[in-house]
Protein backbone atom coordinates (compact mmCIF):
# COMPACT_ATOMS: atom_id res chain seq x y z
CA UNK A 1 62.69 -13.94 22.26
CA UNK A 2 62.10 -10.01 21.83
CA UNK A 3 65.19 -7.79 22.53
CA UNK A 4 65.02 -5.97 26.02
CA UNK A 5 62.67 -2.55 25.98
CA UNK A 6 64.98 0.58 24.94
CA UNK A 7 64.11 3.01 27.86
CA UNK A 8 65.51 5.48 26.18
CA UNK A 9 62.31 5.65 23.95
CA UNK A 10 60.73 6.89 27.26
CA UNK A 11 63.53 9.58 28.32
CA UNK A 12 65.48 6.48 29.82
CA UNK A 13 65.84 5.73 33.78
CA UNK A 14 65.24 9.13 35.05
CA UNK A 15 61.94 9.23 32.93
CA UNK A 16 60.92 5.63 34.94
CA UNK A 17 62.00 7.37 38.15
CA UNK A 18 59.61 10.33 37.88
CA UNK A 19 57.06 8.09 36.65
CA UNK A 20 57.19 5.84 39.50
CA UNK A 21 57.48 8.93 41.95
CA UNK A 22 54.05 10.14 40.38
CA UNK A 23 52.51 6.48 41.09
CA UNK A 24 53.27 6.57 44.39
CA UNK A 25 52.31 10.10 44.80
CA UNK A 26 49.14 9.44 43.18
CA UNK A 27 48.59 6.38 45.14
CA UNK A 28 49.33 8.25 48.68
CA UNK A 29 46.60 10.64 47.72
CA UNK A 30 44.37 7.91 47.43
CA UNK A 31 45.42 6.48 51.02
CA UNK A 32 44.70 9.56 52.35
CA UNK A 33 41.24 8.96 51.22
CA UNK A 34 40.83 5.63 52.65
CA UNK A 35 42.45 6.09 55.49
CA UNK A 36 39.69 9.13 56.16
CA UNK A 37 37.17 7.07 54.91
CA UNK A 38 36.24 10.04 52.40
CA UNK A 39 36.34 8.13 48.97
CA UNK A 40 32.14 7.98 47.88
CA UNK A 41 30.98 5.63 45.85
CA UNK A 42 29.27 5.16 42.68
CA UNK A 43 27.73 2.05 41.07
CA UNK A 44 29.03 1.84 36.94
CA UNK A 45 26.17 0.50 34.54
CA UNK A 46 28.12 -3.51 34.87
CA UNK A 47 27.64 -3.17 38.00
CA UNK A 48 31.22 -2.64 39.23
CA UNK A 49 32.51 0.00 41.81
CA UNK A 50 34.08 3.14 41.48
CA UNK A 51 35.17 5.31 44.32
CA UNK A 52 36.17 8.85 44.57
CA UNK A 53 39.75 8.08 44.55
CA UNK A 54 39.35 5.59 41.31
CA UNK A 55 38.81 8.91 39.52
CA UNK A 56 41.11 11.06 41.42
CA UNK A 57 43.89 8.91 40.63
CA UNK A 58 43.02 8.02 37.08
CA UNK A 59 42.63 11.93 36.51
CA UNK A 60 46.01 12.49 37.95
CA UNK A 61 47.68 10.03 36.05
CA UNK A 62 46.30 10.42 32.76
CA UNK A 63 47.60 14.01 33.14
CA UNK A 64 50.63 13.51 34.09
CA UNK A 65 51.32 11.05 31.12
CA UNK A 66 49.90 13.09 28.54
CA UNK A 67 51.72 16.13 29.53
CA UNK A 68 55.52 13.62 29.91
CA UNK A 69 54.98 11.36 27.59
CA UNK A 70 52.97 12.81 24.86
CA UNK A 71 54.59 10.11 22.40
CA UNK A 72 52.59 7.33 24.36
CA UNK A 73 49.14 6.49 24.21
CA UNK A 74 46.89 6.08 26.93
CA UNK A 75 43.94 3.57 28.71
CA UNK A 76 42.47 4.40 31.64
CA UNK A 77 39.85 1.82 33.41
CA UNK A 78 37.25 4.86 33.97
CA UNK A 79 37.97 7.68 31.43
CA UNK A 80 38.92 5.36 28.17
CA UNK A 81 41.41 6.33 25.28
CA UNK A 82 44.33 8.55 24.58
CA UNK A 83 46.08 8.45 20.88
CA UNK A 84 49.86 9.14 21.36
CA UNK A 85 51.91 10.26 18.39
CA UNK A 86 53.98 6.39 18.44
CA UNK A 87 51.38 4.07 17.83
CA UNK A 88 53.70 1.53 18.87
CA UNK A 89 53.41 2.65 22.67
CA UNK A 90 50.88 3.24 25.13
CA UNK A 91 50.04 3.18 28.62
CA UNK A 92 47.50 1.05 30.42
CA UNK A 93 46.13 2.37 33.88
CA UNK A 94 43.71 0.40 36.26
CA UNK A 95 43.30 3.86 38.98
CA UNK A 96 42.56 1.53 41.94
CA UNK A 97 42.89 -2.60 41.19
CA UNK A 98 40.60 -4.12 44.13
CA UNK A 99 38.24 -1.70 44.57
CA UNK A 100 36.44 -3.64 46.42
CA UNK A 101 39.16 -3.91 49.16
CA UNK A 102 39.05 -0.76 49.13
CA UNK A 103 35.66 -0.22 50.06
CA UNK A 104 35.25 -2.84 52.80
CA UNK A 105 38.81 -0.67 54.44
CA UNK A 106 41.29 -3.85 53.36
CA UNK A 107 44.78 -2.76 52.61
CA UNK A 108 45.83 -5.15 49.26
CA UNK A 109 43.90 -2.72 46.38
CA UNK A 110 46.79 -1.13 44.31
CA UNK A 111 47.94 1.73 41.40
CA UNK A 112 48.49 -0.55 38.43
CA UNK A 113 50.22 1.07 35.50
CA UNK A 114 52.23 -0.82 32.95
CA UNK A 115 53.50 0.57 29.22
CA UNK A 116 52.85 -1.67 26.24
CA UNK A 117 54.57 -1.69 22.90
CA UNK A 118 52.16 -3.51 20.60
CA UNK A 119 50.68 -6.02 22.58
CA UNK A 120 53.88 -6.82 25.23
CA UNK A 121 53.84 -5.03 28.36
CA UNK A 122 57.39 -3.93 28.70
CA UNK A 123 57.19 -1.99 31.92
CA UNK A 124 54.87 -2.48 34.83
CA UNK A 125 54.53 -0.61 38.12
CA UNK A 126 52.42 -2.04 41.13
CA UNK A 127 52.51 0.22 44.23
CA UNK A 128 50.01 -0.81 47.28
CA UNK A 129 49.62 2.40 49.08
CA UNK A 130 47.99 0.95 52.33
CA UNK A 131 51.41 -1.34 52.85
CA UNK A 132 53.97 0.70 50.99
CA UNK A 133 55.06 -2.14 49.08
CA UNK A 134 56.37 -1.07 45.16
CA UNK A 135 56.89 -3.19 42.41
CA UNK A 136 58.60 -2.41 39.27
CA UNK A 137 59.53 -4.43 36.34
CA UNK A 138 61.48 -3.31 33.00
CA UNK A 139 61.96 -5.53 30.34
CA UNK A 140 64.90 -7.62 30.54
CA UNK A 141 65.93 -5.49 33.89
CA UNK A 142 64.61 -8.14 36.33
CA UNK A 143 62.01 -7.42 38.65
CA UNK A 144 61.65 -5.76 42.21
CA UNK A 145 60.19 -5.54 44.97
CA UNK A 146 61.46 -1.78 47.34
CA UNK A 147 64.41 -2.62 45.69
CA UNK A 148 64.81 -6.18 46.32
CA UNK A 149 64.89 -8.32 42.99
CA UNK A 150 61.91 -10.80 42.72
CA UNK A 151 62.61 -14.66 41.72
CA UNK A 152 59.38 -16.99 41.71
CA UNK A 153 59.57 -20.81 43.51
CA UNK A 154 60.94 -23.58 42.15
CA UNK A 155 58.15 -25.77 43.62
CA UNK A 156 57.89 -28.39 40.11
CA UNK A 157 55.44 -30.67 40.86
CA UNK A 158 51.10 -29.39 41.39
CA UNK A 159 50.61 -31.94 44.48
CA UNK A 160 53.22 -29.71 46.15
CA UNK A 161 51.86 -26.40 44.69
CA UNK A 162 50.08 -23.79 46.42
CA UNK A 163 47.48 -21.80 44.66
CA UNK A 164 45.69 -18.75 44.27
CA UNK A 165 42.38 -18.26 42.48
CA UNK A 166 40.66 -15.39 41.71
CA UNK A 167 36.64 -14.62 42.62
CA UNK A 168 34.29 -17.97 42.51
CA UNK A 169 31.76 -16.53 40.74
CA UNK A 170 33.99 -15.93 38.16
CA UNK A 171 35.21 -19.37 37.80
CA UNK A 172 30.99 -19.66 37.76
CA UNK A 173 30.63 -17.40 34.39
CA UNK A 174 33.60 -19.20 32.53
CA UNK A 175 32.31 -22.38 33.00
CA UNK A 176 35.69 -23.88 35.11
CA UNK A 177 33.79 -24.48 38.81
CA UNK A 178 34.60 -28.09 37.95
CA UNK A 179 38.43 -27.47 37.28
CA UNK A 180 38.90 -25.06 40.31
CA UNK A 181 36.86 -27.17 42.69
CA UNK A 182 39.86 -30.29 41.44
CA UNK A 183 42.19 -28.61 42.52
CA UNK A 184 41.49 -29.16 46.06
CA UNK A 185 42.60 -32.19 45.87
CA UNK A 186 45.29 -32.13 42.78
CA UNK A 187 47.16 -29.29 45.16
CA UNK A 188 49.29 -28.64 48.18
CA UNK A 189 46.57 -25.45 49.25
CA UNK A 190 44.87 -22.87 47.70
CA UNK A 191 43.99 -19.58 48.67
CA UNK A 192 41.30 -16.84 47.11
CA UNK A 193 44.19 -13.86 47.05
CA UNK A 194 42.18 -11.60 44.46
CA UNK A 195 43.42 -8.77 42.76
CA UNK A 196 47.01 -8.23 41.97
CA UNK A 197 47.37 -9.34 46.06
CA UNK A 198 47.72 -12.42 44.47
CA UNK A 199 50.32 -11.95 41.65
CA UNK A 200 52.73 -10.25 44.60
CA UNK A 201 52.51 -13.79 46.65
CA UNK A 202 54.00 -15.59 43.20
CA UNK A 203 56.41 -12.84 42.47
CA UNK A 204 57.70 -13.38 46.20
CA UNK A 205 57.82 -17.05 45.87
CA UNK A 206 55.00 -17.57 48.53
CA UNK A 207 53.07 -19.38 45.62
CA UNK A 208 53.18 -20.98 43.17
CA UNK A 209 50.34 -19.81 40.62
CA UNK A 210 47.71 -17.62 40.16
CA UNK A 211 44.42 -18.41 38.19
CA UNK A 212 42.53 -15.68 37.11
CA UNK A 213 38.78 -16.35 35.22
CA UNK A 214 37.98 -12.81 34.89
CA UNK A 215 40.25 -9.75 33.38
CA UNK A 216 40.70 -6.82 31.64
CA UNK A 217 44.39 -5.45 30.16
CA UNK A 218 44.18 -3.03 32.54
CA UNK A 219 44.17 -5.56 35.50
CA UNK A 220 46.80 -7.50 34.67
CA UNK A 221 49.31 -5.82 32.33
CA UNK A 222 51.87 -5.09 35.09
CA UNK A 223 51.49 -8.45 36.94
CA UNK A 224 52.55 -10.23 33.59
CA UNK A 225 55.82 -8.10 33.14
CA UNK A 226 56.49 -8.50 36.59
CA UNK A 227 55.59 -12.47 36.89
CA UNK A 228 57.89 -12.86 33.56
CA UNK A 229 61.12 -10.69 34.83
CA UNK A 230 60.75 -12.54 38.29
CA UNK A 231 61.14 -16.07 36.12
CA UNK A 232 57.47 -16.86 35.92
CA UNK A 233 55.18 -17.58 32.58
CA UNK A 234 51.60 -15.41 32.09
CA UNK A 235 49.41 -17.19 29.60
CA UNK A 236 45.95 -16.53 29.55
CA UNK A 237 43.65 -20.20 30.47
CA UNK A 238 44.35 -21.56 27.15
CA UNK A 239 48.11 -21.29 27.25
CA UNK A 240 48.30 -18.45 24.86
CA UNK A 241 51.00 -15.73 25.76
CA UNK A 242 48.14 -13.03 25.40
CA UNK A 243 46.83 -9.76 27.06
CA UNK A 244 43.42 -9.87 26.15
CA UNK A 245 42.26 -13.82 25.91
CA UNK A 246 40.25 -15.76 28.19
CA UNK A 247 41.31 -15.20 31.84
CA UNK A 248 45.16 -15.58 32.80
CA UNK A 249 47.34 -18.31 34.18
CA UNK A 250 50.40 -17.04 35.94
CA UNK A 251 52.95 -19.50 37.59
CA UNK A 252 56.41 -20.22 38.36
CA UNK A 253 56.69 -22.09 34.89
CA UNK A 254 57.26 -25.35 36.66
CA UNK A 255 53.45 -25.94 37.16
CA UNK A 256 51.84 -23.89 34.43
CA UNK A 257 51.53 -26.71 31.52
CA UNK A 258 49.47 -29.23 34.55
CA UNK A 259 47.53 -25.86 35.35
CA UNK A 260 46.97 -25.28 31.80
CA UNK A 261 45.80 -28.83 30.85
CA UNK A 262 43.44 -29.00 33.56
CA UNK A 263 41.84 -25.62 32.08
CA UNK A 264 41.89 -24.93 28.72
CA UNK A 265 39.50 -25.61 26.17
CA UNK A 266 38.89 -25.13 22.54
């Protein structure tokens, strides 16, 4: 096991604090906007969504980091790229995770920011302006929710497991209708909680595992620090402890090997 994130190599806690005061900050402005109903919309060449406040947010942030934490790198889900001077560290930024929600005036999209070194996520910050509900997870610190320390179930066996999956198309594309559609009868329930929506439920212990047949880094970077400092396991649907493989698995740990089985492949 790697040693616990130095936060010192940030500017230590009061650096985290002013970076979590900007998230929320950033992520109030953006409330604003939905709650006037003021956020347009444009349609990106895959297809996906991106609203006014996507880029208001992402703009924001991205300035904010470069200009306090110019040693960090930077990748934003709508403007790309930043080279920091440690190559070691870098910030991932999804502006406005659910979009969607978003749009349709549904209160679980979210400000996901999380700092890698290398490949490991090593701090992640969720904050879900519409509810107020913050999340914030250092590594080897624990992780919280307002405050309150996070501990996933201890639910052990799938029959008495409750699930969340992510879109069904998705599951669709990557070729795993077959596996999801199993579950109905393999598991306790299972719920489509999409976005990091989802990943909250399992940090809270209101779940037991969340599949996810579709991501980017961006989307899920925070909800595997979080899921891991709350006593949970992120793999992606092969059982690899990865960022960037195919789709993610995220459970309590008791149920993730009978989750993996049912959906990995070579």
């Amino acid at each position: 096991m790697s040693n616990p994130f130095d936060l010192d190599r940030i500017g230590g806690q009061r650096s985290l604090d002013r970076l979590v005061a900007e998230v929320i900050a950033a992520g109030d402005a953006a409330r604003r906007m939905f709650e006037e109903g003021r956020a347009s919309v444009t349609i990106k060449p895959d297809r996906s969504p991106v609203t006014a406040a996507d880029r208001h947010v992402e703009e924001r942030l991205a300035s904010f980091l470069a200009a306090s934490f110019p040693a960090c790198g930077f990748l934003g889900e709508e403007t790309g790229t930043r080279a920091g001077t440690d190559p070691q560290l870098g910030f991932v930024l999804d502006p406005i995770d659910g979009t969607r929600a978003f749009m349709r005036g549904l209160t679980t999209w979210s400000v996901l920011l999380a700092l890698l070194e290398g490949e490991r996520p090593v701090v992640g910050i969720a904050y879900l302006p519409a509810e107020r509900d913050l999340y914030v997870a250092v590594e080897g610190q624990g992780a919280y929710a307002n405050g309150r320390r996070l501990s996933v179930s201890r639910v052990a066996s799938l029959e008495d497991a409750s699930i969340s999956h992510g879109a069904l198309a998705q599951f669709h594309t990557d070729g795993s209708t077959d596996a999801l559609v199993a579950l109905g009868t393999a598991t306790h329930s299972q719920r489509g909680l999409t976005d990091f929506d989802g990943y909250r439920r399992l940090l809270e212990g209101r779940i037991d595992a969340v599949i996810d047949p579709a991501i980017t880094v961006w989307d899920v970077a925070p909800a595997a620090i979080l899921v891991r400092e709350a006593g949970g396991v992120f793999t992606d649907m092969n059982g690899v402890a990865t960022l960037r493989g195919r789709g993610a698995i995220a459970s309590n740990g008791l149920v993730h090997d009978a989750l993996v089985s049912r959906f990995a492949r070579s």
